[in-house]
N, C-alpha and C. Protein backbone atom coordinates (compact mmCIF):
# COMPACT_ATOMS: atom_id res chain seq x y z
N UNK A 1 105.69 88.99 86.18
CA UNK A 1 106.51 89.28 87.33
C UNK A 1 106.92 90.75 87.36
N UNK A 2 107.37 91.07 86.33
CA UNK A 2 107.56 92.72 86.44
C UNK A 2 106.18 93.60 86.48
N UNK A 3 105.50 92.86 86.11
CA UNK A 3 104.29 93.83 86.41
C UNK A 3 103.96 93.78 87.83
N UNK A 4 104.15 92.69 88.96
CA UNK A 4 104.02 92.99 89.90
C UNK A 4 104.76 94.00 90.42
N UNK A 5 105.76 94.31 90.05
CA UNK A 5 106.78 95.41 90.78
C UNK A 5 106.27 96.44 90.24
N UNK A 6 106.06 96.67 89.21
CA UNK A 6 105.23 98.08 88.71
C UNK A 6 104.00 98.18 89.33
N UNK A 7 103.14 97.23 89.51
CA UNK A 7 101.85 97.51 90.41
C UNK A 7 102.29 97.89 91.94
N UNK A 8 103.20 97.70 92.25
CA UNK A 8 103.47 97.81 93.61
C UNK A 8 104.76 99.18 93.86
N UNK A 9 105.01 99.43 93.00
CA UNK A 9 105.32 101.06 92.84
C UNK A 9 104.30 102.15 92.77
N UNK A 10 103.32 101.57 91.91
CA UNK A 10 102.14 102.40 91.90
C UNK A 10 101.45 102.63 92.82
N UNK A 11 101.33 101.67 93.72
CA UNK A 11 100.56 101.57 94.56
C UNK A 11 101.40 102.66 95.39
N UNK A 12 102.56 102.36 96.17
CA UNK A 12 103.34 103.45 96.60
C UNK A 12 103.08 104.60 96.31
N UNK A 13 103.33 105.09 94.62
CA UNK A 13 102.93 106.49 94.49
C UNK A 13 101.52 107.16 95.14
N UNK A 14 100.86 105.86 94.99
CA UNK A 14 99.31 106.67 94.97
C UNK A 14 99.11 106.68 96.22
N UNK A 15 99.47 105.49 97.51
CA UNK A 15 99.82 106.38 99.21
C UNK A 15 100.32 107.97 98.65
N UNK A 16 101.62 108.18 98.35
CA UNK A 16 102.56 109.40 98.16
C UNK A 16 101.23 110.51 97.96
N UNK A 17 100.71 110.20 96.72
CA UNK A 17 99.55 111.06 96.54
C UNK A 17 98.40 111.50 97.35
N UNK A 18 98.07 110.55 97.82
CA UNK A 18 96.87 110.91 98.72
C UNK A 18 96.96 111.35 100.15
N UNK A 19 98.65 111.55 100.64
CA UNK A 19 98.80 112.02 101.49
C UNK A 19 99.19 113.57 101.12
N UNK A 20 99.75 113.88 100.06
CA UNK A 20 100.05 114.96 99.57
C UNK A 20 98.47 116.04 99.63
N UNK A 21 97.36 115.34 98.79
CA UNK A 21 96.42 115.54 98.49
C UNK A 21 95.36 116.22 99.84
N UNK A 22 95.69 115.72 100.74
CA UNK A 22 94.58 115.40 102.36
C UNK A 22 95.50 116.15 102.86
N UNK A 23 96.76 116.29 102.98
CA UNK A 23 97.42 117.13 103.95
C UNK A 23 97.71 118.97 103.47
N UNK A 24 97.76 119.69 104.44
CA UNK A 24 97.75 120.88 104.07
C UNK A 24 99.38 121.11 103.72
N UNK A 25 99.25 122.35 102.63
CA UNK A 25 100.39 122.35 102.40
C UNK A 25 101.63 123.33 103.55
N UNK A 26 102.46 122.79 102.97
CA UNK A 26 104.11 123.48 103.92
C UNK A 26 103.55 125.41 104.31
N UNK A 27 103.78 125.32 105.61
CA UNK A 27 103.01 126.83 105.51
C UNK A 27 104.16 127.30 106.88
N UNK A 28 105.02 128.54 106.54
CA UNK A 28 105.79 129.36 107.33
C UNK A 28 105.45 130.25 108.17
N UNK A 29 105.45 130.37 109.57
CA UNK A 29 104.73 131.06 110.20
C UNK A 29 105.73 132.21 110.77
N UNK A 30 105.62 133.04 111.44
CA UNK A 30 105.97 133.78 112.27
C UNK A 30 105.82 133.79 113.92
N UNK A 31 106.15 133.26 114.87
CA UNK A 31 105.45 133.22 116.02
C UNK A 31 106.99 133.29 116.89
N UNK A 32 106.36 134.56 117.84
CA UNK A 32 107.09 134.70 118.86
C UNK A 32 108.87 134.84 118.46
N UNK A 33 109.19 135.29 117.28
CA UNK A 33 110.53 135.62 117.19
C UNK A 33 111.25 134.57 116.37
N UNK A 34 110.51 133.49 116.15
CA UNK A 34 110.91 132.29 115.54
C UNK A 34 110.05 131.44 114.71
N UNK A 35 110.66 130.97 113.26
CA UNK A 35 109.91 130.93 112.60
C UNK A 35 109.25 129.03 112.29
N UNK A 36 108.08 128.97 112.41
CA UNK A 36 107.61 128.07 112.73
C UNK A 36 106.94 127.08 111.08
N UNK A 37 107.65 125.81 111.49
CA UNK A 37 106.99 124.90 109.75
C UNK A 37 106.58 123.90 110.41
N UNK A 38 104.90 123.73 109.63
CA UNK A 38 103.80 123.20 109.48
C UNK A 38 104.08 122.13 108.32
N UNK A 39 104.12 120.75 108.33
CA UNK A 39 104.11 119.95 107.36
C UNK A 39 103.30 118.82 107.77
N UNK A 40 102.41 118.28 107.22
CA UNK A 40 102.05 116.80 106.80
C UNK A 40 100.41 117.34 107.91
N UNK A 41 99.80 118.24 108.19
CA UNK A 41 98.74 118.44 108.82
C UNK A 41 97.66 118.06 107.72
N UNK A 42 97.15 116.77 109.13
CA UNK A 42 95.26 116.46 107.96
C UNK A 42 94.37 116.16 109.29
N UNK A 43 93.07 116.03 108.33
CA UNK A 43 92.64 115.62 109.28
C UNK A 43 92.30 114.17 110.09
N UNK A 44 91.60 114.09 111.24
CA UNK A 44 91.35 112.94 111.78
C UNK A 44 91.08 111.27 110.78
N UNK A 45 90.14 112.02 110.28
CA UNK A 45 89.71 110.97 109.34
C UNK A 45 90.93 109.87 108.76
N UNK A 46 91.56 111.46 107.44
CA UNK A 46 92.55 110.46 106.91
C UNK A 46 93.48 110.06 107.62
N UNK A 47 93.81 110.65 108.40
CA UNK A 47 95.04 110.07 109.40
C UNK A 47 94.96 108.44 109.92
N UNK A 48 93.72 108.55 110.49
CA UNK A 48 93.17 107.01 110.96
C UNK A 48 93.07 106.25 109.49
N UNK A 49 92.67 106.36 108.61
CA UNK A 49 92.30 105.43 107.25
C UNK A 49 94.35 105.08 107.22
N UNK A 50 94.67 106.03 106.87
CA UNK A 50 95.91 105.80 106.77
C UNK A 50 97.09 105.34 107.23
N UNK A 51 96.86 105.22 109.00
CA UNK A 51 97.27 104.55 109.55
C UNK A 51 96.74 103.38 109.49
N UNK A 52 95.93 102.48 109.83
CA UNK A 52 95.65 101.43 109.44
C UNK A 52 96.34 100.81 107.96
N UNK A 53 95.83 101.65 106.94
CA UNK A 53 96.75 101.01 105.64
C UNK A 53 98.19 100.85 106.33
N UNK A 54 99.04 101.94 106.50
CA UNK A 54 100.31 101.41 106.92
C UNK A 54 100.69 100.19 108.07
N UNK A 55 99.29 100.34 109.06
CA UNK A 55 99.94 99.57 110.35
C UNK A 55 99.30 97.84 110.27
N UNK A 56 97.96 97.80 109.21
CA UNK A 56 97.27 96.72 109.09
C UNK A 56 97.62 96.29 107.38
N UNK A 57 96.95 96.99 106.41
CA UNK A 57 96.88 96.55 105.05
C UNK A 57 98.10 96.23 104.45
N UNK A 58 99.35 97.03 104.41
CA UNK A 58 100.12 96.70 104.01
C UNK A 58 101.48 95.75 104.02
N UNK A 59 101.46 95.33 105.58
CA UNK A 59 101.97 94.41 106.22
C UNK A 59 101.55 93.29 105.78
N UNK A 60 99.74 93.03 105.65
CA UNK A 60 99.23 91.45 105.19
C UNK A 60 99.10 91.74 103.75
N UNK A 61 99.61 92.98 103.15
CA UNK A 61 99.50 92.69 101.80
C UNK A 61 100.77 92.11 101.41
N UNK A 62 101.74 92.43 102.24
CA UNK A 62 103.25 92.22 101.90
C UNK A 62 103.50 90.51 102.47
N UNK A 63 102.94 90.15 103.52
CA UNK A 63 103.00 88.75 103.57
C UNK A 63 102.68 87.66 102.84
N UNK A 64 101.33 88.21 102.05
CA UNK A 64 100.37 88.15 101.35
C UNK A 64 101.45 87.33 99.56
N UNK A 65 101.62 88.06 99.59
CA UNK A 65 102.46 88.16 98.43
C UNK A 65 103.65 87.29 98.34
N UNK A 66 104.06 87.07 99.51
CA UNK A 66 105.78 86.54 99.64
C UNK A 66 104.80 84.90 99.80
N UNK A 67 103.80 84.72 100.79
CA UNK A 67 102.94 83.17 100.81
C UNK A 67 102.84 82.48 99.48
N UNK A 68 102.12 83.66 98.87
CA UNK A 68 102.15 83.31 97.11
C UNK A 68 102.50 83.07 96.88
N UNK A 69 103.74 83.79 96.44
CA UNK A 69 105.32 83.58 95.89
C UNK A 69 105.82 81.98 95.88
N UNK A 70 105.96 81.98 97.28
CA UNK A 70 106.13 80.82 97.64
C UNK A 70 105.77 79.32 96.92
N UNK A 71 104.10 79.81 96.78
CA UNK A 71 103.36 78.53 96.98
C UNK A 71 103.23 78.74 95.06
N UNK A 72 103.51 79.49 94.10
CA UNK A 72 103.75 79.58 92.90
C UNK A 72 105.11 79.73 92.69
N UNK A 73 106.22 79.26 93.21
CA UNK A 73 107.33 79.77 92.66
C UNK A 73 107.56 80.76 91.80
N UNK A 74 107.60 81.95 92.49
CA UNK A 74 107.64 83.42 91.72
C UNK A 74 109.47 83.24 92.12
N UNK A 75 109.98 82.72 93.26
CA UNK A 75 111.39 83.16 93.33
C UNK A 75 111.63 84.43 93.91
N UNK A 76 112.33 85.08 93.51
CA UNK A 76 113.14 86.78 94.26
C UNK A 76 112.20 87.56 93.97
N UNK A 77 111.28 87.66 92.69
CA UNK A 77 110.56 88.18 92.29
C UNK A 77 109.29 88.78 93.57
N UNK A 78 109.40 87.38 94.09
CA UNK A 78 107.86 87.66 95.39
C UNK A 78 108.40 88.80 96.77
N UNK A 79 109.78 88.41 96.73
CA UNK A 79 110.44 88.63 98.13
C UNK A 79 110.53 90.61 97.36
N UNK A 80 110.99 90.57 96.35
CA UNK A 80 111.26 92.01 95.97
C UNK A 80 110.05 92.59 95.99
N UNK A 81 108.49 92.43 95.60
CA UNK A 81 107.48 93.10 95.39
C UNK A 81 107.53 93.29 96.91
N UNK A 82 107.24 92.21 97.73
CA UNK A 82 107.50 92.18 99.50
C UNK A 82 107.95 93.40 99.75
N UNK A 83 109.39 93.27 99.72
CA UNK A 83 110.00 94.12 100.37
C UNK A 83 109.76 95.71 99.90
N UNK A 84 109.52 95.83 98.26
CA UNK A 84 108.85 96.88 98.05
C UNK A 84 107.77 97.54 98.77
N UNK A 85 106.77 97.22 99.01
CA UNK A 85 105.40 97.01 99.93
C UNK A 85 105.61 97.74 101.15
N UNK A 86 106.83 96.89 101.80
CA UNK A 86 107.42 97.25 103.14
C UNK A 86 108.02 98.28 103.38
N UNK A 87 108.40 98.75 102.47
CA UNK A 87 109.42 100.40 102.79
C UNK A 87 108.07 100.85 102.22
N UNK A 88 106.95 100.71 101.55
CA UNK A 88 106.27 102.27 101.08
C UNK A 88 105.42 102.08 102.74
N UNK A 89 105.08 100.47 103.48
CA UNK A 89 104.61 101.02 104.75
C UNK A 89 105.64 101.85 105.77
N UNK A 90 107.04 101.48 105.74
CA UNK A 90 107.70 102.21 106.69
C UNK A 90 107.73 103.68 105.84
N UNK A 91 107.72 103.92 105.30
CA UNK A 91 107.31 105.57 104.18
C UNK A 91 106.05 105.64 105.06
N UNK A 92 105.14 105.50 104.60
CA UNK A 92 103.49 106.14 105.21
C UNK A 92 103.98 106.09 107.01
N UNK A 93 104.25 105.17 107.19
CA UNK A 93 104.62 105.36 108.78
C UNK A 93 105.40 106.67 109.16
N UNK A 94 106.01 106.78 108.58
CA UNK A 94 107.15 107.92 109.09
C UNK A 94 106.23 109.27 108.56
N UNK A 95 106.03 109.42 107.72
CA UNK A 95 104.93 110.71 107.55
C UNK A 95 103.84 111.04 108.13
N UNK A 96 103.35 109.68 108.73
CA UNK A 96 102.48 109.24 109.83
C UNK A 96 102.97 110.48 110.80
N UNK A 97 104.08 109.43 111.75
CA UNK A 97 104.41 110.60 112.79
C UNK A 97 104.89 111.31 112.49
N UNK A 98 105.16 111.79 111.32
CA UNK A 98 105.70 113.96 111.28
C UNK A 98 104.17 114.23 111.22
N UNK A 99 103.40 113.81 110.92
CA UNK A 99 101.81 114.52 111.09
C UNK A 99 101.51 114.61 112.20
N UNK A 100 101.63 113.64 113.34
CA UNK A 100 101.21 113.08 114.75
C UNK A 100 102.19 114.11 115.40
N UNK A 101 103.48 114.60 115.86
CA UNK A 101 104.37 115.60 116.42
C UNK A 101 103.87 116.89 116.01
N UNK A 102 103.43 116.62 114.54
CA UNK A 102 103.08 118.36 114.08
C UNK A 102 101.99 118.55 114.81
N UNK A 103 101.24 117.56 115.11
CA UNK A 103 99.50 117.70 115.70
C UNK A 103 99.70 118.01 117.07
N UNK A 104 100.55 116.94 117.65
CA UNK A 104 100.41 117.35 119.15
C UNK A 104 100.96 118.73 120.09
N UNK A 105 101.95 118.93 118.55
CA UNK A 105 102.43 120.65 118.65
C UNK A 105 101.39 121.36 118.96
N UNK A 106 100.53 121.10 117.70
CA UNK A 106 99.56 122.45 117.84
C UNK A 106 98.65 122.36 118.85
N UNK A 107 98.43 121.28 119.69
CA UNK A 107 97.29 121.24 121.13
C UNK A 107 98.43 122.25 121.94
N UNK A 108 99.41 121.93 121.81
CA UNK A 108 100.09 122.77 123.15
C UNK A 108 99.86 124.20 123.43
């Protein structure tokens, strides 16, 4: 049981990572009198892979888990890996759109 919660931290980190990894880093600009920050810019590709993990995989991984739970009596144990799961998708989501605002910035 605790290893599920450690697998499912990890898993978290390693989203954390691979968005770190694919996205360009924090870069300060100068433009027009005011100074302009660039965060969470990638490209198309990962953006789409990654949305999906947040908006598809991790939702039925997190249901996924609590069904189990259930149907093995894991107890709080299932509902906590769950809910773990669920904040690292609302995490990837939200970095999601600071990438998506930063992007549609730069078409303008």
């Amino acid at each position: 049981m605790i290893c599920l919660i450690f697998l499912t931290f990890i898993i978290g980190f390693q989203f954390i990572v691979i968005i770190a990894l694919y996205a360009d880093r924090t870069v300060f600009m100068y433009k027009k009198g005011e100074v302009e920050m660039n965060i969470l810019k990638m490209n198309n590709k990962v953006y789409d892979i990654l949305k999906w993990i947040a908006i598809v995989v991790l939702p039925a991984l997190s249901t996924f888990i609590v069904v189990i739970g259930r149907i093995w009596n894991w107890g709080d144990i299932a509902g906590s890996v769950a809910q773990t799961i669920t904040a690292v998708a609302v995490l990837l989501g939200a970095l999601l759109g600071i990438s998506h605002i930063q992007y549609t910035k730069g078409e303008e």
